[in-house]
Protein backbone atom coordinates (compact mmCIF):
# COMPACT_ATOMS: atom_id res chain seq x y z
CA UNK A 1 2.22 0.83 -13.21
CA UNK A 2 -1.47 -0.10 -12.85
CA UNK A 3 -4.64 1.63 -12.04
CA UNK A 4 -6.42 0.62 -9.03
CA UNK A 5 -9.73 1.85 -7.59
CA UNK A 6 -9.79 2.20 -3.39
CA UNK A 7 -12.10 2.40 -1.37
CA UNK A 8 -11.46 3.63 2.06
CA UNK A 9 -13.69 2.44 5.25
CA UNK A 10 -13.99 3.62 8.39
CA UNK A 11 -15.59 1.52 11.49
CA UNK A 12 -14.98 0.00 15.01
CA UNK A 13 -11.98 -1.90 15.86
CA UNK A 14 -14.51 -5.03 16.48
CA UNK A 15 -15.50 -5.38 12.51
CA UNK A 16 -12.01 -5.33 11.28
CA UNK A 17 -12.44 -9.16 10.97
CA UNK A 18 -15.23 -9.61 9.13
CA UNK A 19 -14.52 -6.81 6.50
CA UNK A 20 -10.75 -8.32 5.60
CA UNK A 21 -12.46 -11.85 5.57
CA UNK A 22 -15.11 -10.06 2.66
CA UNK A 23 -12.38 -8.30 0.89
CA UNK A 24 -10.12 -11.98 0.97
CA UNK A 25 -13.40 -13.63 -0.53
CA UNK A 26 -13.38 -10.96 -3.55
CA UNK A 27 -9.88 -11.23 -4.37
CA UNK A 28 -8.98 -7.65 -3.27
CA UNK A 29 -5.95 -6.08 -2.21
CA UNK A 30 -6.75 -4.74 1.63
CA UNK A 31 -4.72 -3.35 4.04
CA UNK A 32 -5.20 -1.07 7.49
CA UNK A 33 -4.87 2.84 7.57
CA UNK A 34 -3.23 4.15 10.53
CA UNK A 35 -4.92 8.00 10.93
CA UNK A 36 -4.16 7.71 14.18
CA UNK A 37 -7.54 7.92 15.85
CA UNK A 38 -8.78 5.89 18.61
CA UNK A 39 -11.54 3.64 18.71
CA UNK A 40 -12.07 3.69 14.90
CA UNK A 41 -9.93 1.78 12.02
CA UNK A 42 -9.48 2.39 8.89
CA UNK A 43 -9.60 -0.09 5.86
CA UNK A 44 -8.22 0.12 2.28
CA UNK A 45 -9.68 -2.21 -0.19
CA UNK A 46 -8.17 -1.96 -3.57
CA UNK A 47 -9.83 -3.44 -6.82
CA UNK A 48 -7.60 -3.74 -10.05
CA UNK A 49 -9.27 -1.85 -13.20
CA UNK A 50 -10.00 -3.86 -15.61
CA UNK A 51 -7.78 -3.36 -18.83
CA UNK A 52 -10.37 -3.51 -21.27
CA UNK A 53 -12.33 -0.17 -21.00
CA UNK A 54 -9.48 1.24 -18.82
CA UNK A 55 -12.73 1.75 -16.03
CA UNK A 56 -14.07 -0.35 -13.05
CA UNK A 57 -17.90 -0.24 -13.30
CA UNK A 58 -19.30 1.98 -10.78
CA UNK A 59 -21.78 -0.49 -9.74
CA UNK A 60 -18.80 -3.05 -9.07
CA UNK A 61 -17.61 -0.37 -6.48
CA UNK A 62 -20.88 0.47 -5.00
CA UNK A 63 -21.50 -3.29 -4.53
CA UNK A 64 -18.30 -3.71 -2.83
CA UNK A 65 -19.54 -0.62 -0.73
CA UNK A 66 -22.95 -2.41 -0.59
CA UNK A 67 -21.32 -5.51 0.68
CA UNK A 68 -19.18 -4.23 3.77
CA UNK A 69 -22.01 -1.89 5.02
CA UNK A 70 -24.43 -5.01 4.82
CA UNK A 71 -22.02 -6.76 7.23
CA UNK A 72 -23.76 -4.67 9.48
CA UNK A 73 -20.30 -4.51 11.71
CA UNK A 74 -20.62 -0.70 11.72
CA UNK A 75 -18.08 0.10 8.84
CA UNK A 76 -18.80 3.13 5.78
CA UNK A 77 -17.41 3.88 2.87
CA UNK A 78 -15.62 7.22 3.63
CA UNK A 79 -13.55 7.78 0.33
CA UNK A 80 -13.40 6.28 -3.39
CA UNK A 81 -10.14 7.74 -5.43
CA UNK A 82 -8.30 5.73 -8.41
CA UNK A 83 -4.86 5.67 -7.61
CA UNK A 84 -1.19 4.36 -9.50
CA UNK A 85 0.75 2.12 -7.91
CA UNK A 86 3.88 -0.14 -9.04
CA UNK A 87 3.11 -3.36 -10.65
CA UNK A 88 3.02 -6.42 -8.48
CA UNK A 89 4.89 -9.65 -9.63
CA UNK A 90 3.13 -12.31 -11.15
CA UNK A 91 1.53 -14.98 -8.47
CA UNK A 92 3.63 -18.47 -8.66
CA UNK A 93 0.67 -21.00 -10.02
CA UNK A 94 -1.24 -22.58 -6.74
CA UNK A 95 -0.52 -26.06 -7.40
CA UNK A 96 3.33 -25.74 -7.47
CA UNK A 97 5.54 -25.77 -3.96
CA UNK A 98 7.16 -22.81 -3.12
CA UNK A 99 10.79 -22.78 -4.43
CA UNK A 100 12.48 -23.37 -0.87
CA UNK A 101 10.34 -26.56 0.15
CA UNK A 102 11.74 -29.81 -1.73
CA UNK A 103 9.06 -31.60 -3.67
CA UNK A 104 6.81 -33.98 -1.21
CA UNK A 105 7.63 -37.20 -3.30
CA UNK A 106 11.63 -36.95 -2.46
CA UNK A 107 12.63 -38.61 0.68
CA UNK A 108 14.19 -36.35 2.83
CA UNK A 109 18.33 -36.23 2.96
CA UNK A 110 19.95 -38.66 5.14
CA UNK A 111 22.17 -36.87 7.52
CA UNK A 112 24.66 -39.74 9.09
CA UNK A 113 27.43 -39.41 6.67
């Protein structure tokens, strides 16, 4: 398990965009919110705590908060909580292929057997 702080926003449907675009930029976990309301979305960013301390500085979360209102796309921070959640698996490094692609430096199979 691991402690993540999220931070829920609430804004247009035409700002969705920018703010997952932001939340890609800082490396955070984001996702939509369906509360079922019309007009509005919801957003879910999710920052890791740091292991160190065992707390995410508040002004790390504020900034974040900082950040997507300064957007100016109409979105506001509408709830902070520090929630559990499972473990993810570790990220394969970025340089190496994903295990179903063959390396690029093999020639590809020849098929007229």
């Amino acid at each position: 398990m691991r402690a993540v702080q999220v931070l829920r926003f609430s804004g247009p449907c035409g700002g969705v965009g920018e703010v997952v675009h932001l939340a890609r930029r800082l490396a955070l976990e984001v996702d939509e919110l369906d509360r079922g309301e019309t007009g509005e979305r919801w957003l879910e960013l999710a920052l890791e705590r740091g292991s160190g301390a065992g707390e995410v500085d508040e002004e790390v979360v504020w900034s974040i908060a900082r950040a997507v209102e300064g957007l100016g796309v109409g979105f506001r921070l509408r709830e902070h909580v520090t929630q559990m959640r499972p473990t993810r698996p570790p990220s394969p490094p970025a340089d190496d292929p994903p295990a179903d692609d063959p390396p690029a430096d093999d020639p590809p199979a020849d098929d007229r057997a």
